[in-house]
Protein backbone atom coordinates (compact mmCIF):
# COMPACT_ATOMS: atom_id res chain seq x y z
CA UNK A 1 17.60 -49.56 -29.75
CA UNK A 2 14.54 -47.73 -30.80
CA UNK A 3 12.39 -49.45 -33.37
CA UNK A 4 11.75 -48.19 -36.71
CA UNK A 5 8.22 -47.00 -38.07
CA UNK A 6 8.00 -50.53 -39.59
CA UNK A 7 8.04 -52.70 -36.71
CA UNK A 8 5.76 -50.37 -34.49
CA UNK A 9 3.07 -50.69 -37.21
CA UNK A 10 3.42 -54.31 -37.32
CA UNK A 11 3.47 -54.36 -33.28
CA UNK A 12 -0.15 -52.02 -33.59
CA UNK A 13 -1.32 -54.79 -36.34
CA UNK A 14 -0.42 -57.73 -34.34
CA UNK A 15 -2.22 -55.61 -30.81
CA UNK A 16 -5.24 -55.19 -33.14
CA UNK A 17 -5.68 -58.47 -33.61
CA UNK A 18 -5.18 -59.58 -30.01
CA UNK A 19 -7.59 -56.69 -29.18
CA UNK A 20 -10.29 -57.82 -31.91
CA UNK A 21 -9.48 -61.77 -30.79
CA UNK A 22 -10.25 -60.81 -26.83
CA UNK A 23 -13.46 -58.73 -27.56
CA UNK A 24 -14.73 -61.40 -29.77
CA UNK A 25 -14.02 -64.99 -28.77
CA UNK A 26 -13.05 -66.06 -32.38
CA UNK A 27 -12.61 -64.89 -35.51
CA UNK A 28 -12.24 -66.25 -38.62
CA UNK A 29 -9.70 -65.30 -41.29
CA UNK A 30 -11.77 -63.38 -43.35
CA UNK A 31 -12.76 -61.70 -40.18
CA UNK A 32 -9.47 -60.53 -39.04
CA UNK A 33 -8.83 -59.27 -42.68
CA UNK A 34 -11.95 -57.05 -42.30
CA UNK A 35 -11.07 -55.70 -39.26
CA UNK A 36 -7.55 -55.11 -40.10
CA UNK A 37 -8.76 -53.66 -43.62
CA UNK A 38 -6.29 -55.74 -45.54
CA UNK A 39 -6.44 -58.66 -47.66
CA UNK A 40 -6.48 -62.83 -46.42
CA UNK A 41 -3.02 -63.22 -47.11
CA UNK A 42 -1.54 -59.84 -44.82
CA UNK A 43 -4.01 -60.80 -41.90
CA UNK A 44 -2.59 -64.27 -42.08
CA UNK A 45 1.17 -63.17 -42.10
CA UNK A 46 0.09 -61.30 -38.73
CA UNK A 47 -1.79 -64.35 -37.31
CA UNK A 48 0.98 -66.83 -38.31
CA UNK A 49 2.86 -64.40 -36.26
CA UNK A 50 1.07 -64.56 -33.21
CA UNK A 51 0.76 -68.58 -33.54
CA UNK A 52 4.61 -69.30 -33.60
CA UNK A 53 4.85 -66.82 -30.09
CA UNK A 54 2.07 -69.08 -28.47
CA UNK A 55 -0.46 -66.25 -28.23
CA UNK A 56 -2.84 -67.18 -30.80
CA UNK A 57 -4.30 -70.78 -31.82
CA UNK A 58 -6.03 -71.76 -35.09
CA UNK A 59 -8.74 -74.32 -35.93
CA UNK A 60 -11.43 -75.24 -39.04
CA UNK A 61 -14.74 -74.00 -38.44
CA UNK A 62 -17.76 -76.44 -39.32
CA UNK A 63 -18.53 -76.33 -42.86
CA UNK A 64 -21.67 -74.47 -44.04
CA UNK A 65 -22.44 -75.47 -47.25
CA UNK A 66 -19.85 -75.96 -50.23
CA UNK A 67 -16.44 -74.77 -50.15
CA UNK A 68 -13.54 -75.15 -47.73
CA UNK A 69 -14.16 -74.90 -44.13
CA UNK A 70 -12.46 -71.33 -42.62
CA UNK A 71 -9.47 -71.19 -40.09
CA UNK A 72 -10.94 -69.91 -37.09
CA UNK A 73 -8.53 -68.33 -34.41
CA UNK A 74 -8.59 -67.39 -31.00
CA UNK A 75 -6.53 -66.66 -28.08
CA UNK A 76 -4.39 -68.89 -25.75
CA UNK A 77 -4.20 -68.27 -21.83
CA UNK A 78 -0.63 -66.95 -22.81
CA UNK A 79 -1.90 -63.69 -24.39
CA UNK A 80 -3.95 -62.56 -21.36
CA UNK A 81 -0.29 -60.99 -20.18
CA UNK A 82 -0.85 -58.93 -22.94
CA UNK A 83 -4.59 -57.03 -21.68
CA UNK A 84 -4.22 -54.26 -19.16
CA UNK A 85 -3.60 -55.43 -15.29
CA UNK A 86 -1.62 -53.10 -14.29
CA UNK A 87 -3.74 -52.27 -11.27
CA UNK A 88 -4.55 -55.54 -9.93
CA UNK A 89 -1.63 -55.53 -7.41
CA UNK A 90 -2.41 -52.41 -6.31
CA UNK A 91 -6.02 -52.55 -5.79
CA UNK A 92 -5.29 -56.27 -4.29
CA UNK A 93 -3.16 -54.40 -1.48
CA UNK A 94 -5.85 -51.97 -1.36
CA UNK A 95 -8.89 -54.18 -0.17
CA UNK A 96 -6.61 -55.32 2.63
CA UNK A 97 -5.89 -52.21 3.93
CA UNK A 98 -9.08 -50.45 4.00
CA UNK A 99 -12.20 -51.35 6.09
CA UNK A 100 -15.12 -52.41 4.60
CA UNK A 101 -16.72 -49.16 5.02
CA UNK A 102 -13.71 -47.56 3.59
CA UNK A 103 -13.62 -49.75 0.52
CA UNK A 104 -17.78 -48.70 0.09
CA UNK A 105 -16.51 -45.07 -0.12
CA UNK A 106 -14.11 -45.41 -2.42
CA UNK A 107 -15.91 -46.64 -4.58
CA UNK A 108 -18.60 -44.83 -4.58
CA UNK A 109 -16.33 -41.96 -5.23
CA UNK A 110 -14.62 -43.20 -7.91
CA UNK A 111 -18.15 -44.27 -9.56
CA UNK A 112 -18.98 -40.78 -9.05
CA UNK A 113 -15.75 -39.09 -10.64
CA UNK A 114 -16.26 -41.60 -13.66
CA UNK A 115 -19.48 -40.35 -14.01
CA UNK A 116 -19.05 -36.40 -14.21
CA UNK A 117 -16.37 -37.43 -17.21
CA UNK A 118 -18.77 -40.09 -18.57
CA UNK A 119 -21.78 -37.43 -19.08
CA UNK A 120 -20.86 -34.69 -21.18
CA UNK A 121 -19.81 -37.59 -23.89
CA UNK A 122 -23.15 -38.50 -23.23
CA UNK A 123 -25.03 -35.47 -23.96
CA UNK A 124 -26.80 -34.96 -26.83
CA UNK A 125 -26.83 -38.40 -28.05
CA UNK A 126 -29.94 -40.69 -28.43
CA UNK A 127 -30.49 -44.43 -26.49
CA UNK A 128 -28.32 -46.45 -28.86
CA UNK A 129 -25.72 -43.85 -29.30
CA UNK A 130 -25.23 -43.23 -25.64
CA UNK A 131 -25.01 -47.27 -25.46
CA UNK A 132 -22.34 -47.49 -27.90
CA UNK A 133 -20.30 -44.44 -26.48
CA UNK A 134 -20.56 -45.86 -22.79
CA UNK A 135 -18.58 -48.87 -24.27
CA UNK A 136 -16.04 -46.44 -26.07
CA UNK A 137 -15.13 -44.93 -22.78
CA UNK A 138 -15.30 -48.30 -20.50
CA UNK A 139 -12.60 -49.73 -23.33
CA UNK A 140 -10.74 -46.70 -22.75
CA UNK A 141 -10.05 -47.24 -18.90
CA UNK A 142 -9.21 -50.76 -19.48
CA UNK A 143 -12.40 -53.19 -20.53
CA UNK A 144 -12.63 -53.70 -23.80
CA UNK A 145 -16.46 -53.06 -23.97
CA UNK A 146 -18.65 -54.06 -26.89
CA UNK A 147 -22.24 -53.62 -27.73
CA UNK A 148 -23.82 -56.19 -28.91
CA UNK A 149 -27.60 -56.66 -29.44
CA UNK A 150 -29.79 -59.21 -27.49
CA UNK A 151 -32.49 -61.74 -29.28
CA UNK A 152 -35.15 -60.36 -27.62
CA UNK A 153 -34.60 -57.00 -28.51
CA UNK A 154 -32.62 -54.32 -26.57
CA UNK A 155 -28.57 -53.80 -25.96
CA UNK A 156 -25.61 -55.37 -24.03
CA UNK A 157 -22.57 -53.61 -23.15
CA UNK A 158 -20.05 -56.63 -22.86
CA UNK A 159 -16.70 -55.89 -20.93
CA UNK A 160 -13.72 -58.96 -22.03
CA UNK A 161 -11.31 -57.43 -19.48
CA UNK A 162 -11.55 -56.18 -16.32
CA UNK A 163 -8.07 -54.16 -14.80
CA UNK A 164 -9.50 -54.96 -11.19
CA UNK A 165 -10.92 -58.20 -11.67
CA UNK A 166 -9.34 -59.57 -8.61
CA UNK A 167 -10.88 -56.48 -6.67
CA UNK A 168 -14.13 -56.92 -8.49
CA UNK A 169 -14.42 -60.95 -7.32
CA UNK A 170 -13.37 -60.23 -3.57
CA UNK A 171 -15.53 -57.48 -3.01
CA UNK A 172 -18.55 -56.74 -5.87
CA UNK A 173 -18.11 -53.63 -5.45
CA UNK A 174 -17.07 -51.60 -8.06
CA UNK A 175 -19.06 -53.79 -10.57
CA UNK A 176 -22.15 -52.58 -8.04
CA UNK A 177 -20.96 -49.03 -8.22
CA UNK A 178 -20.97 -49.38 -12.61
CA UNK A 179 -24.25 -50.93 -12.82
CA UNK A 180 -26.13 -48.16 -10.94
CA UNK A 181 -23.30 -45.62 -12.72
CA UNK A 182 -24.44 -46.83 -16.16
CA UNK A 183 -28.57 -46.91 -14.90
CA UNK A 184 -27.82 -42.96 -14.38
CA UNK A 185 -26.15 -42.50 -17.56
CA UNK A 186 -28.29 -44.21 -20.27
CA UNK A 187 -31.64 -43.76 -17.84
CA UNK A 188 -32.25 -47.12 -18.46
CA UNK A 189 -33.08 -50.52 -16.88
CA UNK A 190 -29.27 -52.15 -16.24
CA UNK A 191 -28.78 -56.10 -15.12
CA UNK A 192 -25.64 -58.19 -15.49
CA UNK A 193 -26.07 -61.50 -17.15
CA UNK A 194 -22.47 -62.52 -17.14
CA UNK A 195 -19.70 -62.05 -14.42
CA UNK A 196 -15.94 -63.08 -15.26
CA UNK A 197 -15.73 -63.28 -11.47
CA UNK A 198 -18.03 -66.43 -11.95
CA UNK A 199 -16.06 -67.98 -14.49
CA UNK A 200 -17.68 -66.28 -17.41
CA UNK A 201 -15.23 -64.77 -19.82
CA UNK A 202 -16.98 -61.76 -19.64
CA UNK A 203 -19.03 -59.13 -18.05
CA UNK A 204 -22.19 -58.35 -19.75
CA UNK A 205 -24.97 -55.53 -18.70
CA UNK A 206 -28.23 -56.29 -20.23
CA UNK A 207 -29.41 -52.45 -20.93
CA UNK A 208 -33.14 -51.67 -21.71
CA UNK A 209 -34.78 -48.57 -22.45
CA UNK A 210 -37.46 -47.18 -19.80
């Protein structure tokens, strides 16, 4: 049975969420609500949602001052099924298959095809903007990028998925291939500061303008 308009807007709310939880770590009530651009109580009927299918937990934050301390939320292992994988098998079968200078090819290749689509949404656009549309288009083939500024002044592009992250640990090297991809792009200086193949939950590329 199809679904009705209803229940696939509720399904996009509830995939927001998930989405904004996975990019962000945690997120507080009021947070969520933002996001979502609805009030407390209609993010919480979503969250309460996503607590009683296992895929969401909820805790108090530390209090800051007066007032009652927030409900902060954030994923369970559970809702990782949920993020975009769907080439992990494939790619897994891949890197046994193909030699070593084989797999070094192929990626290069595919670095360079992602590249000719990356730079025309490129063009035209100053540092920060060509920053913040690199991580529009990496969230588009699967990573759920974010920019988010660093203390000491200059960007991050932070990727909280990876749909080869198998791939990525075994062999480095299509995270290789992105770094020197991105370097081109922005023509900037590009170092990773986080790997999720070292246990980080997240792959971060420290970007600074030249």
């Amino acid at each position: 049975m199809l679904k009705n308009s209803y229940d696939e807007f509720v399904d996009s709310r509830r995939e927001s969420i998930l989405a904004f939880l996975k990019t962000r770590g945690h997120a507080t009530l009021g947070e969520v609500a933002a996001h979502l651009e609805v009030s407390k109580q209609g993010a919480l009927r979503h969250l309460e949602a996503l607590e009683a299918d296992g895929l969401a937990t909820v805790a108090h934050a530390e209090p800051h001052g007066r007032g009652r301390p927030e409900n902060v939320y954030q994923l369970t292992p559970a809702a990782g099924e949920h993020f975009p994988d769907g080439h992990r098998e494939l790619a897994g079968d891949l890197v046994a298959f193909l030699s070593e200078e084989q797999l070094k090819r192929f990626f290069e290749r595919r670095a360079e095809r992602l590249e000719a689509e990356y730079a025309p949404r490129l063009a035209g656009l100053d540092f920060e903007g060509r920053v913040r549309e690199l991580a529009k288009l990496a969230t588009e083939h699967g990573h759920m990028a974010e920019v988010v500024e660093l203390p000491e002044g200059g960007l991050a592009i932070r990727h909280c998925n990876c749909p080869i992250q198998d791939v990525a640990a075994r062999t480095g090297l299509p995270c290789h291939n992105e770094q020197e991809m991105y370097q081109r792009l922005l023509g900037a200086s590009v170092s990773r500061s986080t790997w999720m193949a070292e246990a980080a939950p997240d792959c971060t590329y420290e970007v600074k303008e030249k």
